[in-house]
Structures are given as C-alpha cells and as structure tokens.
C-alpha atoms as a PDB file:
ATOM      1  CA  UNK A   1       0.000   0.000   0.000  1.00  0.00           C
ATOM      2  CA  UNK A   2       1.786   3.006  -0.938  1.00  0.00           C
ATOM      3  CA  UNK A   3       0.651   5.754   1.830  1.00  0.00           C
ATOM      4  CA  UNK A   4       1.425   9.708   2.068  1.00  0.00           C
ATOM      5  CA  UNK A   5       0.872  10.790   5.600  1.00  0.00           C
ATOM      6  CA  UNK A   6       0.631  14.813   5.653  1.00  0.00           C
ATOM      7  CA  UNK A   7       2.251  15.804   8.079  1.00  0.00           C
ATOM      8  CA  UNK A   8       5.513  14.647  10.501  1.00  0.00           C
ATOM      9  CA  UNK A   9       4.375  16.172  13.885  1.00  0.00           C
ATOM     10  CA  UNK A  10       3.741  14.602  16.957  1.00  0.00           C
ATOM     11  CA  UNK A  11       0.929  12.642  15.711  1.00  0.00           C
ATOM     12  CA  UNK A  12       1.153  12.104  12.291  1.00  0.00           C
ATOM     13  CA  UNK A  13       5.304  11.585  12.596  1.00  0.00           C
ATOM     14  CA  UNK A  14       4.590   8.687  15.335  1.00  0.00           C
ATOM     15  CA  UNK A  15       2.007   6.674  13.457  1.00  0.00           C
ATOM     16  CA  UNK A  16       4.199   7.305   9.980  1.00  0.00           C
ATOM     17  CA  UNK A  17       7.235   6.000  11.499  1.00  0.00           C
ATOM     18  CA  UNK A  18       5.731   2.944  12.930  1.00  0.00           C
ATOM     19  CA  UNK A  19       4.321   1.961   9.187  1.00  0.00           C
ATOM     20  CA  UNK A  20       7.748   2.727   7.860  1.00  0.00           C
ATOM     21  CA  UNK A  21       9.306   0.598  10.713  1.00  0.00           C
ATOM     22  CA  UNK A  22       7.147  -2.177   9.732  1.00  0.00           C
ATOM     23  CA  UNK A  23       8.123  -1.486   5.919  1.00  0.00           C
ATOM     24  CA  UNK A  24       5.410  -0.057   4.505  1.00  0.00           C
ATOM     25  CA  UNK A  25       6.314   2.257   1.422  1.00  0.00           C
ATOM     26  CA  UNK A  26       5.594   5.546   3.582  1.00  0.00           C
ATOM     27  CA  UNK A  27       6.544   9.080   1.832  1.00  0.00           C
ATOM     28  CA  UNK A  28       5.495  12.034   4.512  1.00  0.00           C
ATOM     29  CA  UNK A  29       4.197  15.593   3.059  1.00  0.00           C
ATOM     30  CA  UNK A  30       6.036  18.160   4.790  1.00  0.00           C
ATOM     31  CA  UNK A  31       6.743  21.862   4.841  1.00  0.00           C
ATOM     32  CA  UNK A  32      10.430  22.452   3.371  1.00  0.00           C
ATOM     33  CA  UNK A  33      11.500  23.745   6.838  1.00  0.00           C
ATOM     34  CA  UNK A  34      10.580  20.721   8.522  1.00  0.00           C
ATOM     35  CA  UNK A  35      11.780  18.736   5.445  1.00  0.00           C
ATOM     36  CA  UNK A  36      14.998  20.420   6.423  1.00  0.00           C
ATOM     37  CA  UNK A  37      15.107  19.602  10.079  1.00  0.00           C
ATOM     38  CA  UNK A  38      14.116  16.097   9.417  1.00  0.00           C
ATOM     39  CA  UNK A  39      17.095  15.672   6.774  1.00  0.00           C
ATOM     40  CA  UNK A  40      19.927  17.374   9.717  1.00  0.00           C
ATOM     41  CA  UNK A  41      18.076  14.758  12.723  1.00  0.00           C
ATOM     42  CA  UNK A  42      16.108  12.177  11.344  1.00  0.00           C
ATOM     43  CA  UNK A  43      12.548  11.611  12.639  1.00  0.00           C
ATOM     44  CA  UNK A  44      13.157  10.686  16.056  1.00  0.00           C
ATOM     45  CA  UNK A  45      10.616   9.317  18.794  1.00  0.00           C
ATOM     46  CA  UNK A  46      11.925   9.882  22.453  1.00  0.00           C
ATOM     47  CA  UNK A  47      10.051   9.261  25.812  1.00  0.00           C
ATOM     48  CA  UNK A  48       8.980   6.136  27.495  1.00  0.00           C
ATOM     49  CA  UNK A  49      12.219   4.687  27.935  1.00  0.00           C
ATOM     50  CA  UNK A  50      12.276   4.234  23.838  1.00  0.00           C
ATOM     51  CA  UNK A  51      14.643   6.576  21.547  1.00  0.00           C
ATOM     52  CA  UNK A  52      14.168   5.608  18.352  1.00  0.00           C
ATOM     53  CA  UNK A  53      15.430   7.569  15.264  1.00  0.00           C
ATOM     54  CA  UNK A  54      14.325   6.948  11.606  1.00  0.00           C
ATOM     55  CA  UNK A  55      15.334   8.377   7.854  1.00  0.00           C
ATOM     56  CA  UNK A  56      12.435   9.081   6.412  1.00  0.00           C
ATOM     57  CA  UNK A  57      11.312   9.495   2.873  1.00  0.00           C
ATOM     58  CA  UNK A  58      10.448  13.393   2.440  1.00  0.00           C
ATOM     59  CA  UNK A  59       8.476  15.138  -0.044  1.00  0.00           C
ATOM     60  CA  UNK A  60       7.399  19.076  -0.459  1.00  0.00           C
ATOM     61  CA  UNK A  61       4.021  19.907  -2.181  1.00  0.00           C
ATOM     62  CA  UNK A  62       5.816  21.569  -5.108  1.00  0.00           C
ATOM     63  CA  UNK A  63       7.429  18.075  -5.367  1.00  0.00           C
ATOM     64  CA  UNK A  64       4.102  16.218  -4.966  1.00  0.00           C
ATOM     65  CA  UNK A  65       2.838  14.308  -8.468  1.00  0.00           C
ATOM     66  CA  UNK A  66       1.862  10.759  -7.799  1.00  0.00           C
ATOM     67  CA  UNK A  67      -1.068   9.828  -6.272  1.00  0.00           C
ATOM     68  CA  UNK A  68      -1.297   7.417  -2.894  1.00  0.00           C
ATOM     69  CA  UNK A  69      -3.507   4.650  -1.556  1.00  0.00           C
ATOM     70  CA  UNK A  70      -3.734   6.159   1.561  1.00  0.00           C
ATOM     71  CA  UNK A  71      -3.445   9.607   2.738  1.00  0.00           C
ATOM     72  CA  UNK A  72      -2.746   9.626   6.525  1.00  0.00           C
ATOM     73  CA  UNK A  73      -4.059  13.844   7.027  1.00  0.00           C
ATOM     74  CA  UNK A  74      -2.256  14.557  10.020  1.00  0.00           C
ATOM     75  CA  UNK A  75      -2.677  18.590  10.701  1.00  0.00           C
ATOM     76  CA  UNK A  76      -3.776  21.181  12.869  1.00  0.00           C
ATOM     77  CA  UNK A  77      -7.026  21.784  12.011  1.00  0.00           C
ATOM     78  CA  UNK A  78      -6.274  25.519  11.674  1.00  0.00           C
ATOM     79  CA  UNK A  79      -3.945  24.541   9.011  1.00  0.00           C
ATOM     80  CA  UNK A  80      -6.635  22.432   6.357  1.00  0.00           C
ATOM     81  CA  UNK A  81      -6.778  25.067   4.126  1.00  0.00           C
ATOM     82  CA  UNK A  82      -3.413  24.599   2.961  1.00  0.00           C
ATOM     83  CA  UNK A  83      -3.480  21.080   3.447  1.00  0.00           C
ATOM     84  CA  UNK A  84      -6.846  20.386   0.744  1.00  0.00           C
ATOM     85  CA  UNK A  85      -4.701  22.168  -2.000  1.00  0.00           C
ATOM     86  CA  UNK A  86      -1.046  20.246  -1.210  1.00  0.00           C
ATOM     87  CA  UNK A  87      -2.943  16.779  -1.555  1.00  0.00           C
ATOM     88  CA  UNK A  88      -4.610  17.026  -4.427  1.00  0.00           C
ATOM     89  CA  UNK A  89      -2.120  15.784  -6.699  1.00  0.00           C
ATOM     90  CA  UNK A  90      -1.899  12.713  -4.205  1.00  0.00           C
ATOM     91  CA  UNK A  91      -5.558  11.745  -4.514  1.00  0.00           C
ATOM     92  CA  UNK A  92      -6.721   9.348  -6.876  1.00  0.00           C
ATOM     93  CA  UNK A  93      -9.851   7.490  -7.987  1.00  0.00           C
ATOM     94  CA  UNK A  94      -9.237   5.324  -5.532  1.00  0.00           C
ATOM     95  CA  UNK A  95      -7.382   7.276  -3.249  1.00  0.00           C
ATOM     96  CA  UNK A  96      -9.067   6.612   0.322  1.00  0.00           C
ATOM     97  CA  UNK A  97      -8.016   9.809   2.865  1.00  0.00           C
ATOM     98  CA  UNK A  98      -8.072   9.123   6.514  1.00  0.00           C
ATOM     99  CA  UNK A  99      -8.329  13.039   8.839  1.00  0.00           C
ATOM    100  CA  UNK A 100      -6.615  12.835  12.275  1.00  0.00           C
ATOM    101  CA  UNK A 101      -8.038  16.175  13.003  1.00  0.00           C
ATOM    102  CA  UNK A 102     -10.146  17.159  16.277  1.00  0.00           C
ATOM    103  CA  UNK A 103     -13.904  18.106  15.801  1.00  0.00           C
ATOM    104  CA  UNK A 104     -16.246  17.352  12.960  1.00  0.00           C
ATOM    105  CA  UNK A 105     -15.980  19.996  10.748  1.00  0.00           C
ATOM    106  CA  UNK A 106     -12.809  19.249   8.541  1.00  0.00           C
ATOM    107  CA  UNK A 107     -15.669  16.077   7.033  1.00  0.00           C
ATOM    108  CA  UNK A 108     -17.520  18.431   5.040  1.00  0.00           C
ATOM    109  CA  UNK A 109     -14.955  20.423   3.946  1.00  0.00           C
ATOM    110  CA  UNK A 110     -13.110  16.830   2.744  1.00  0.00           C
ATOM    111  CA  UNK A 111     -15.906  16.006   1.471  1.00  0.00           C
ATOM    112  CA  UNK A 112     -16.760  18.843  -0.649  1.00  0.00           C
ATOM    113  CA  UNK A 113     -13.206  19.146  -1.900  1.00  0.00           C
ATOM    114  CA  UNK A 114     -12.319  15.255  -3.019  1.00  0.00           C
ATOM    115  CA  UNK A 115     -16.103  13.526  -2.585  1.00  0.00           C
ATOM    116  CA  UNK A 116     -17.702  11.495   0.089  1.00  0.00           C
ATOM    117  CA  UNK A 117     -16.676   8.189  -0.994  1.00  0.00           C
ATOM    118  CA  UNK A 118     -13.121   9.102  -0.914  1.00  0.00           C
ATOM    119  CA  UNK A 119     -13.143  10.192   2.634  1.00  0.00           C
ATOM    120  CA  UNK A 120     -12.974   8.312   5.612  1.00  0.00           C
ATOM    121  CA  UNK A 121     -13.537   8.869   9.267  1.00  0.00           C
ATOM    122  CA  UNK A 122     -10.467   8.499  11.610  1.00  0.00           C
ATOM    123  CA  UNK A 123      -9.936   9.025  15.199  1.00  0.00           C
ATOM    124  CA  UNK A 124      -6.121   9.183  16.720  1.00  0.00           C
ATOM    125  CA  UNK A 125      -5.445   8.995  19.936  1.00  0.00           C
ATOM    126  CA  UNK A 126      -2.008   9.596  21.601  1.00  0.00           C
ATOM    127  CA  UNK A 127      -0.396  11.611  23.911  1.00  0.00           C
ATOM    128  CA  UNK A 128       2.964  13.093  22.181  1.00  0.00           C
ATOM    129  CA  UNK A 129       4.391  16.167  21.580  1.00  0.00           C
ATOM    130  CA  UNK A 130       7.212  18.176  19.763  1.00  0.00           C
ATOM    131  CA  UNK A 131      10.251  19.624  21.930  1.00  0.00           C
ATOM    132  CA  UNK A 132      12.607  21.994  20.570  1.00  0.00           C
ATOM    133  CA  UNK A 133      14.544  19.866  18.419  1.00  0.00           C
ATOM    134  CA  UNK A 134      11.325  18.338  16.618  1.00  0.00           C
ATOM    135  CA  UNK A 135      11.458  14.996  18.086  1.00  0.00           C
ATOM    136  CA  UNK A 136       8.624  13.311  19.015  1.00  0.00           C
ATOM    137  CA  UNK A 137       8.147  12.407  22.570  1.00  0.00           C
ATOM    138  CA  UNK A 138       5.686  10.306  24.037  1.00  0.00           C
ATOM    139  CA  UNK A 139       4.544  11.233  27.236  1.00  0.00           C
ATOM    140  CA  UNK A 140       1.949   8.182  27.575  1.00  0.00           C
ATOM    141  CA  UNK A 141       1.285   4.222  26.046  1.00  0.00           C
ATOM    142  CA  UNK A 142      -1.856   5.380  24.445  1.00  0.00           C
ATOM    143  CA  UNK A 143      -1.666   4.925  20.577  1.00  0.00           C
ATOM    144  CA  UNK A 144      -4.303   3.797  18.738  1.00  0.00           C
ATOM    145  CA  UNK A 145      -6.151   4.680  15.572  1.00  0.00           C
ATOM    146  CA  UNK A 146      -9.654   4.081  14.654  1.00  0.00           C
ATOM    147  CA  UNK A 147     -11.332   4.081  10.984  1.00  0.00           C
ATOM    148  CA  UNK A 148     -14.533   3.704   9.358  1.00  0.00           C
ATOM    149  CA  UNK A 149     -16.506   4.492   6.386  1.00  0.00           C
ATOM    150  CA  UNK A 150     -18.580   7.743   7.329  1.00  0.00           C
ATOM    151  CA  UNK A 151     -22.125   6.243   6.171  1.00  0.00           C
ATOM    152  CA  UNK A 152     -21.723   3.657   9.044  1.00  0.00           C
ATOM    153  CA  UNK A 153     -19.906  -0.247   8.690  1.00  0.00           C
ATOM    154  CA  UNK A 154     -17.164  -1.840   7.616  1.00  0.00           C
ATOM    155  CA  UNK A 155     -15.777  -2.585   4.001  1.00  0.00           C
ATOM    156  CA  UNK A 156     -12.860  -4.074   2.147  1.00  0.00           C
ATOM    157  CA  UNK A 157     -10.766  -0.991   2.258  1.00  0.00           C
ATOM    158  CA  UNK A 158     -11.136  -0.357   6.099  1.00  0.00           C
ATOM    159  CA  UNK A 159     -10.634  -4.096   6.409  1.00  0.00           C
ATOM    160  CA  UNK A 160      -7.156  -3.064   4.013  1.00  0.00           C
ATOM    161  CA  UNK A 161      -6.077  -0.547   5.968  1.00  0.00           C
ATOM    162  CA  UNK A 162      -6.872  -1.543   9.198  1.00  0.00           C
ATOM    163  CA  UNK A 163      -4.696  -4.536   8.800  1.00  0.00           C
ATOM    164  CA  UNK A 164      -1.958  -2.859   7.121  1.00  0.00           C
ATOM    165  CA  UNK A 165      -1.869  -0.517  10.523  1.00  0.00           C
ATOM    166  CA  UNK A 166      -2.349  -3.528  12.835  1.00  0.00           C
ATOM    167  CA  UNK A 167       0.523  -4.983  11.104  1.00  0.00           C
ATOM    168  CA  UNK A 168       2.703  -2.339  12.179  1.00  0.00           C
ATOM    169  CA  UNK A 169       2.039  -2.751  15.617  1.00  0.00           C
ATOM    170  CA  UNK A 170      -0.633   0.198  15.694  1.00  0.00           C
ATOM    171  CA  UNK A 171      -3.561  -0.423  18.040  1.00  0.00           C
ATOM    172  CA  UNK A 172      -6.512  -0.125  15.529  1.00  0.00           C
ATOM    173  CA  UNK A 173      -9.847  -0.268  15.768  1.00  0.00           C
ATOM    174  CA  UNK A 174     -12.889  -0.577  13.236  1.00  0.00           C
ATOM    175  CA  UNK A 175     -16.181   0.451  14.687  1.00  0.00           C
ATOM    176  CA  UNK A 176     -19.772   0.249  13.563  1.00  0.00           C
ATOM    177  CA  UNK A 177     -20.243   3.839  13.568  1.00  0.00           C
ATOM    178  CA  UNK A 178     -17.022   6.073  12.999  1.00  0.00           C
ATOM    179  CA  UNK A 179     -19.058   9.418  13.440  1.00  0.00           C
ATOM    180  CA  UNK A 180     -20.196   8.378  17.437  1.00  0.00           C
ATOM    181  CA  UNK A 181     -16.397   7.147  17.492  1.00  0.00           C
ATOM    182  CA  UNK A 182     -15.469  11.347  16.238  1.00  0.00           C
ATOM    183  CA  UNK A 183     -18.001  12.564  18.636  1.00  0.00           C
ATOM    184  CA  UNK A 184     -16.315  10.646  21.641  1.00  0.00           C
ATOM    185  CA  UNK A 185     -13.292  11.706  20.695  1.00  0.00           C
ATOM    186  CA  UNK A 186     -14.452  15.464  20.711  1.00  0.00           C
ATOM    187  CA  UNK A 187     -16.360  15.269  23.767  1.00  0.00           C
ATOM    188  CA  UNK A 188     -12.830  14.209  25.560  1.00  0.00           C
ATOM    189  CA  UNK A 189     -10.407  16.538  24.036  1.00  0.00           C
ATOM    190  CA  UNK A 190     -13.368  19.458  24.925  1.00  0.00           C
ATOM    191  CA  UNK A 191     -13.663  18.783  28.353  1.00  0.00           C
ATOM    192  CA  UNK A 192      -9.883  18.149  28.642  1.00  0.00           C
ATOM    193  CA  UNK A 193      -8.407  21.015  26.910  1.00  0.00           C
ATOM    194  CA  UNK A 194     -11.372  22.995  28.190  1.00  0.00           C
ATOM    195  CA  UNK A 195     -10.471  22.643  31.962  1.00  0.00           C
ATOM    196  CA  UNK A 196      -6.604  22.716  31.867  1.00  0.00           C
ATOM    197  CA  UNK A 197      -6.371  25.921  29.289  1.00  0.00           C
ATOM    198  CA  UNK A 198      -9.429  27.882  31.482  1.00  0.00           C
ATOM    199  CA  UNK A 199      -7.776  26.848  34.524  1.00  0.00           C
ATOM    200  CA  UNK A 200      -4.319  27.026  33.137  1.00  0.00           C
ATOM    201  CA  UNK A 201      -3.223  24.112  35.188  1.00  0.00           C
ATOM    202  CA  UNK A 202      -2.855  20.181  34.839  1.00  0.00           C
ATOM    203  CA  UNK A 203      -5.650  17.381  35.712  1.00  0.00           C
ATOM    204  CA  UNK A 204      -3.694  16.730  39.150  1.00  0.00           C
ATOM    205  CA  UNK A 205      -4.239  20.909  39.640  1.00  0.00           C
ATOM    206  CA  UNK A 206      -7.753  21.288  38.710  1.00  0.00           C
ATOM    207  CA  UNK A 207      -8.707  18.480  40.680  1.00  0.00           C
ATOM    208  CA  UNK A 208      -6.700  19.467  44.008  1.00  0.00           C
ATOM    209  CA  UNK A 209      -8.353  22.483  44.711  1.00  0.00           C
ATOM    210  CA  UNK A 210     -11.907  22.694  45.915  1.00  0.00           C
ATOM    211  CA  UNK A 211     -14.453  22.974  43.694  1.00  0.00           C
ATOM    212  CA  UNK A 212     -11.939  20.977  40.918  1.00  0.00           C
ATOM    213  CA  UNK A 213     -13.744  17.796  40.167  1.00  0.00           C
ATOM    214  CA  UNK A 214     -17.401  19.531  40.189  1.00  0.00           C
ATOM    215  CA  UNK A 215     -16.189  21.777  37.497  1.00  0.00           C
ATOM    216  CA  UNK A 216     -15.139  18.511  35.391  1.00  0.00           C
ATOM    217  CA  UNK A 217     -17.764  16.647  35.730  1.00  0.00           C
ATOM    218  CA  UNK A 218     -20.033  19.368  34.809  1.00  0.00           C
ATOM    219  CA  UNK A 219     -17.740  20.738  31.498  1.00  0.00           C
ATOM    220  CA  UNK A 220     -17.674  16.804  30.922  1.00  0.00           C
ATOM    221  CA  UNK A 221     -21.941  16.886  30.985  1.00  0.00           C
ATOM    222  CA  UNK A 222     -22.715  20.215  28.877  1.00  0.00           C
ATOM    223  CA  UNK A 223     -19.839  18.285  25.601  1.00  0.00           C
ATOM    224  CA  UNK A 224     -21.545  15.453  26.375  1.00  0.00           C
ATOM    225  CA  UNK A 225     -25.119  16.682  26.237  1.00  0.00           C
ATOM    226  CA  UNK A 226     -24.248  18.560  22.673  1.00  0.00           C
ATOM    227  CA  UNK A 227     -23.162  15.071  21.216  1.00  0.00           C
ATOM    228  CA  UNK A 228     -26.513  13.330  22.562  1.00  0.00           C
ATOM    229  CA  UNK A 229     -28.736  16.714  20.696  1.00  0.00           C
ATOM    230  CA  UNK A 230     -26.505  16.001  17.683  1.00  0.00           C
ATOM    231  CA  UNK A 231     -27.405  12.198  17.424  1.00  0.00           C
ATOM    232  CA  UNK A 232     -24.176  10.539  18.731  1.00  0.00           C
ATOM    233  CA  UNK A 233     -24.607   9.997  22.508  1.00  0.00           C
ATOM    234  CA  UNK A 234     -21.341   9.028  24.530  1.00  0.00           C
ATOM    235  CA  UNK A 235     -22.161   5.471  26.420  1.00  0.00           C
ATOM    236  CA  UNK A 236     -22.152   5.989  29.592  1.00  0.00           C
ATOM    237  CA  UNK A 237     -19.682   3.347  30.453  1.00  0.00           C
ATOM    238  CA  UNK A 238     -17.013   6.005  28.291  1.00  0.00           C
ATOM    239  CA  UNK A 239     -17.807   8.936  30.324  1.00  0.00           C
ATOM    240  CA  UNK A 240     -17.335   7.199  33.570  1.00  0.00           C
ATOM    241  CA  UNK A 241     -13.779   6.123  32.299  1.00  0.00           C
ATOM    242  CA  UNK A 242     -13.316   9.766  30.801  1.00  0.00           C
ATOM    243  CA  UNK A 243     -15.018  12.034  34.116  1.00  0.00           C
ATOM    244  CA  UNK A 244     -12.090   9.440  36.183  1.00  0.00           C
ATOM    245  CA  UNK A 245      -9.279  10.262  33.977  1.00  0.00           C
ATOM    246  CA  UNK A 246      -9.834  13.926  34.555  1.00  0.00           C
ATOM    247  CA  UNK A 247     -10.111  13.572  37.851  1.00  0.00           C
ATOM    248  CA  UNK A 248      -7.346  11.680  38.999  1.00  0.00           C
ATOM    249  CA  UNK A 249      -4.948  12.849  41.690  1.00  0.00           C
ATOM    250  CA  UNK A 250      -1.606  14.524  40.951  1.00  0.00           C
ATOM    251  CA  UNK A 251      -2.093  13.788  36.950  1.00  0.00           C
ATOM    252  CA  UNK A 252       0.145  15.855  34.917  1.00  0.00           C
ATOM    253  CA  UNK A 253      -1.972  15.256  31.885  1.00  0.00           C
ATOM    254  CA  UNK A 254      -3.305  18.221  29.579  1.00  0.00           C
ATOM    255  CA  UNK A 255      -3.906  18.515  26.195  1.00  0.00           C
ATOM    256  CA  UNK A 256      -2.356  19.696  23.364  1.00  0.00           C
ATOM    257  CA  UNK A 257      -4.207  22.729  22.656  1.00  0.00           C
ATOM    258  CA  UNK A 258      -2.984  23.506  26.641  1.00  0.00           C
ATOM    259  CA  UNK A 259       0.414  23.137  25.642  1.00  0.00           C
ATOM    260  CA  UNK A 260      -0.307  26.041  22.689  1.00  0.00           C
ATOM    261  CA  UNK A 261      -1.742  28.504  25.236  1.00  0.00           C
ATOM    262  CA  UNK A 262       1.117  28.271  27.576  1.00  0.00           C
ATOM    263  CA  UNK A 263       3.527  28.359  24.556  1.00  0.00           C
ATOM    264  CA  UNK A 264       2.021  31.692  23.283  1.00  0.00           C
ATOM    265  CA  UNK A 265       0.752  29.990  20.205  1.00  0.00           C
ATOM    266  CA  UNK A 266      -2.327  29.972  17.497  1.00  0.00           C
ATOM    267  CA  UNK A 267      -4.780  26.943  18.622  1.00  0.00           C
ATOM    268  CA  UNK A 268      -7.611  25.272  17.117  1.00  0.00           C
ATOM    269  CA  UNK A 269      -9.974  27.211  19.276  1.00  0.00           C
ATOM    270  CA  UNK A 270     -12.485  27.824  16.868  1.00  0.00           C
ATOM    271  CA  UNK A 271     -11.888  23.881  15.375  1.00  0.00           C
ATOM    272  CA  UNK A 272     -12.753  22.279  18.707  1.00  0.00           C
ATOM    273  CA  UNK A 273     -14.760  24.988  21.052  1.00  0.00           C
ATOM    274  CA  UNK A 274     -16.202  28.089  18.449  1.00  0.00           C
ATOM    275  CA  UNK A 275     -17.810  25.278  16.389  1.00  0.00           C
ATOM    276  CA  UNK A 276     -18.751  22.999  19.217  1.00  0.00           C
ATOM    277  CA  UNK A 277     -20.649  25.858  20.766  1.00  0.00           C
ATOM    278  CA  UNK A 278     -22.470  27.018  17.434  1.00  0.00           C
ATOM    279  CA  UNK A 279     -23.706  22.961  16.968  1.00  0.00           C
ATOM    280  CA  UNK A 280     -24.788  23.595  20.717  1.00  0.00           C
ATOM    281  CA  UNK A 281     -26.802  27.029  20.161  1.00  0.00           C
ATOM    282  CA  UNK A 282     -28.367  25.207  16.940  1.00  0.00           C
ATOM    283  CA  UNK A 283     -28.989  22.505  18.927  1.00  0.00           C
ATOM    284  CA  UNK A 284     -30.850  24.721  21.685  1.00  0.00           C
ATOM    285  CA  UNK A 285     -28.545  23.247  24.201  1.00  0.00           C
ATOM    286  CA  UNK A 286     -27.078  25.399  27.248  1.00  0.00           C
ATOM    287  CA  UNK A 287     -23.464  25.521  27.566  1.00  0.00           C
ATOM    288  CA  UNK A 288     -21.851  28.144  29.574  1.00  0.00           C
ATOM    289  CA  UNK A 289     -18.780  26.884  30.700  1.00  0.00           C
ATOM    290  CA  UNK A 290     -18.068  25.849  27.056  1.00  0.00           C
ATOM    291  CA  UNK A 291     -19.200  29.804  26.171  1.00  0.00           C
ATOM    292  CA  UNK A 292     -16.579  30.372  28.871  1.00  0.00           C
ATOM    293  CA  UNK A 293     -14.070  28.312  27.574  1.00  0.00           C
ATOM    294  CA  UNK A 294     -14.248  29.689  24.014  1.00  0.00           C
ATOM    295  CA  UNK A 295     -14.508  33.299  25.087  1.00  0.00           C
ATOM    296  CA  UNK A 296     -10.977  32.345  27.138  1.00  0.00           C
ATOM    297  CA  UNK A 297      -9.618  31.258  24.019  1.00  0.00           C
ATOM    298  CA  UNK A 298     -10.931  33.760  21.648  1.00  0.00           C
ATOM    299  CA  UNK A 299      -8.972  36.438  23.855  1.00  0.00           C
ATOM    300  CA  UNK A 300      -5.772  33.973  23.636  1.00  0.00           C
ATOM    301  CA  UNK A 301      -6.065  33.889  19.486  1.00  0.00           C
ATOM    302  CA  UNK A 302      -6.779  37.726  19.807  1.00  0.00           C
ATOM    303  CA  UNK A 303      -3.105  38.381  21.525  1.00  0.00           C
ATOM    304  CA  UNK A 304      -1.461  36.019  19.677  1.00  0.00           C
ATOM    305  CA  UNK A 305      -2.410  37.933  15.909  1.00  0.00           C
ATOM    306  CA  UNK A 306      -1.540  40.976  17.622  1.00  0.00           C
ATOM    307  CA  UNK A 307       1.203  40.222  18.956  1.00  0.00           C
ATOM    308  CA  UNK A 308       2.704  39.145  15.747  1.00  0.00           C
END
C-alpha cells in the first residue's frame, strides 16, 4: 500500500514512522523547513524509555505528483486550508483519505473538496508532543487509531487498511459507527483542553483544589449533552472512564491545545470549542462553561495575531 501521511508532527510523525518501521512504502508531506530539520536529525521518537530515530522518505508539495492509496491527514485543524490544496495531486480514484483532526468539521470540507466516498472517518489517539529539536516524545502508552466508512460499517478498504496498521504494531480499531467514534473523541479533548487551558493548570491541579472535580464533571456533561442533541450519545460506560481520567490525583496530563496557550501559540480554538458551541446554540442546548471556555480562548487567538 503506498501511503502519504501529511504531516511529521507529533501525531502524524509517530504513526508514519511505525508503518515505515514495519516497511510499509511511507513518503510524509512536509513543509520544506521541517523537510529540512528532518534531513539534519532524522525523525526521532523519544520518551517512554524508547529513543528511536528513523530516515524518512520526504516530499514538499511543489514536489508532490503521484497519487497514494492512503493519505494519513495529520494537521492542525487551523492549518486544512493549505493542506486540501497540497494533496490534491496525491488523490486518486481510488485514493481513500483518513483526517486525524479534532472536531467534525474538517468532514464536510473533505468532502466537498475530493467527494464522500473518498473520505474516511479516523480518530487518533495519543499523547505526544514536539520539543525543541522536533522529536517526538511520548509522554503516555496510548496509541491507537480508529477508521470507518462515514455512512456507518465496515468494508474491504477499512478491512485493508486496518490490517496494514495492525501490522505495524498500531492499536486499531474498526467500529460500527465512525461518526459516534469522532463525537467521543471530541467530547474528551473538549472537556480536557477545556479545563486545563481555562484553569491554566494540569488534571492533578484542577482536581486538588476545591471545587476541581465539580467543574469537570459538569464541562464533561454540557460536551456530552451537545453530542446526545446532535445524534451521537457518549455510552455511559465512556464517560465514567473519561469524568475518572480527569479527575485523577496529581495527573500531569493536559492537552495539546494547553500546551499552545502556555507556549504563546495559534490553537484550534475555533476547530474544537467556536464550532462545538455554534452545533450547541443550533442545537438549543445550554453551555456556559463551554461559552466560557471559548470566550478564554478567543482572547488567547486575539493576543497572539496581535502580537505578531
């Protein structure tokens, strides 16, 4: 299967590496800085006890001609745009694209660009991030990936792909319904990124102070009761695992977007929280502290353009 995965971040550069480990014929879409730091360092994967350092095939989107089985579309959300236009040389008749992205709304905007059939669902979940070399360190076991066609099901080309990834050592799953699986996924990362970048603190933090695990469990019910308006309840068996992740003594977990705020950087505010909130007001469904959260954030993005 000859895959392009867009992108060699912390998510995208983990589960790439792991396929080219297992030797899968893996080219990665990069920007020709990155391309550059990648060629002086390798990709390397750190943390865990593992360090791990791989050569990986490169290409820039002026370079970009042949077209892919699978496209692995591992980007911020706030940078899809750019993205949509860089793959299209890659994406063929039979071209199937697989989004790593948080939220819902990068579907449509697949969709409309390349057509439904041609787009999966996908769901990532891992705990890495980038230090200031670009190496990729993993800060927890969690790494899995889960795909499905968007209409609901399985088919020969999850079944493919799927095996392809499980055959790389990837944890990979292939639910009934991959929308519910995106919605689960987005109710986490909300209430996670939501109470560490309000509070500006880790799990462990929020949840040693009084009045900590109220306000998670009730951020964790108003993302929760959006996904139920929208169709795709959470089970409740998930949100009792999620609500005791998030409220777990000394944890020094936080989310990605987190890490942005306390870097000073752009997030995918309006990706994860502006359009979670605008499916909540269509939905007439009260959410405050997510009106709080995204208010928060929408003063973050606001110094960050003027800053620079």
């Amino acid at each position: 299967m000859k895959i392009l995965v867009v992108g060699a971040g912390a998510t995208g550069g983990y589960f790439g590496a792991r396929l080219a480990q297992a030797g899968e014929d893996v080219t990665f879409l990069v920007r020709p800085r990155r391309a550059a730091a990648l060629r002086e360092r390798g990709l390397r994967i750190t943390g865990l006890g593992e360090e791990e350092v791989l050569t990986p095939r490169l290409v820039t989107a002026e370079q970009l001609s042949d077209t892919y089985d699978l496209v692995l579309l591992s980007v911020k959300a706030t940078a899809l745009d750019g993205a949509l236009d860089d793959i299209a040389p890659a994406v063929g008749p039979t071209t199937a694209i697989v989004p790593l992205l948080n939220g819902m709304a990068h579907l449509s905007r697949l969709n409309d660009r390349f057509g439904e059939k041609a787009v999966l669902g996908g769901v990532a979940k891992i705990i890495t991030t980038l230090n200031a070399e670009g190496d990729i360190v993993r800060l927890a076991p969690v790494a899995s990936l889960t795909i499905g066609e968007q209409q609901g099901g399985t088919s020969r080309r999850v079944e493919a792909i799927a095996a392809v990834l499980a055959d790389a050592g990837i944890d990979t799953h292939q639910p009934q319904d991959i929308l519910a699986a995106m919605w689960s996924k987005w109710v986490f990362i909300s209430t996670l990124a939501g109470l560490t970048c309000l509070m500006r603190g880790t799990v462990g933090d929020v949840r040693a102070v009084p009045g900590g695990r109220a306000f998670v469990t009730a951020l964790l019910a108003e993302c929760a009761a959006v996904a139920a308006a929208a169709g795709h309840p959470v089970r409740e068996k998930e949100l009792d695992a999620v609500a005791a992740m998030l409220t777990t003594e000394g944890s020094p977990l936080t989310a990605s977007l987190y890490r942005d705020v306390t870097q000073g950087a752009p997030t995918e505010a309006e990706q994860v929280f502006g359009d979670l909130t605008d499916r909540a007001r269509g939905l007439s469904v009260d959410t405050p502290l997510l009106g709080l959260v995204t208010l928060n954030l929408r003063v973050h993005e606001h110094r960050t353009v003027t800053a620079g």
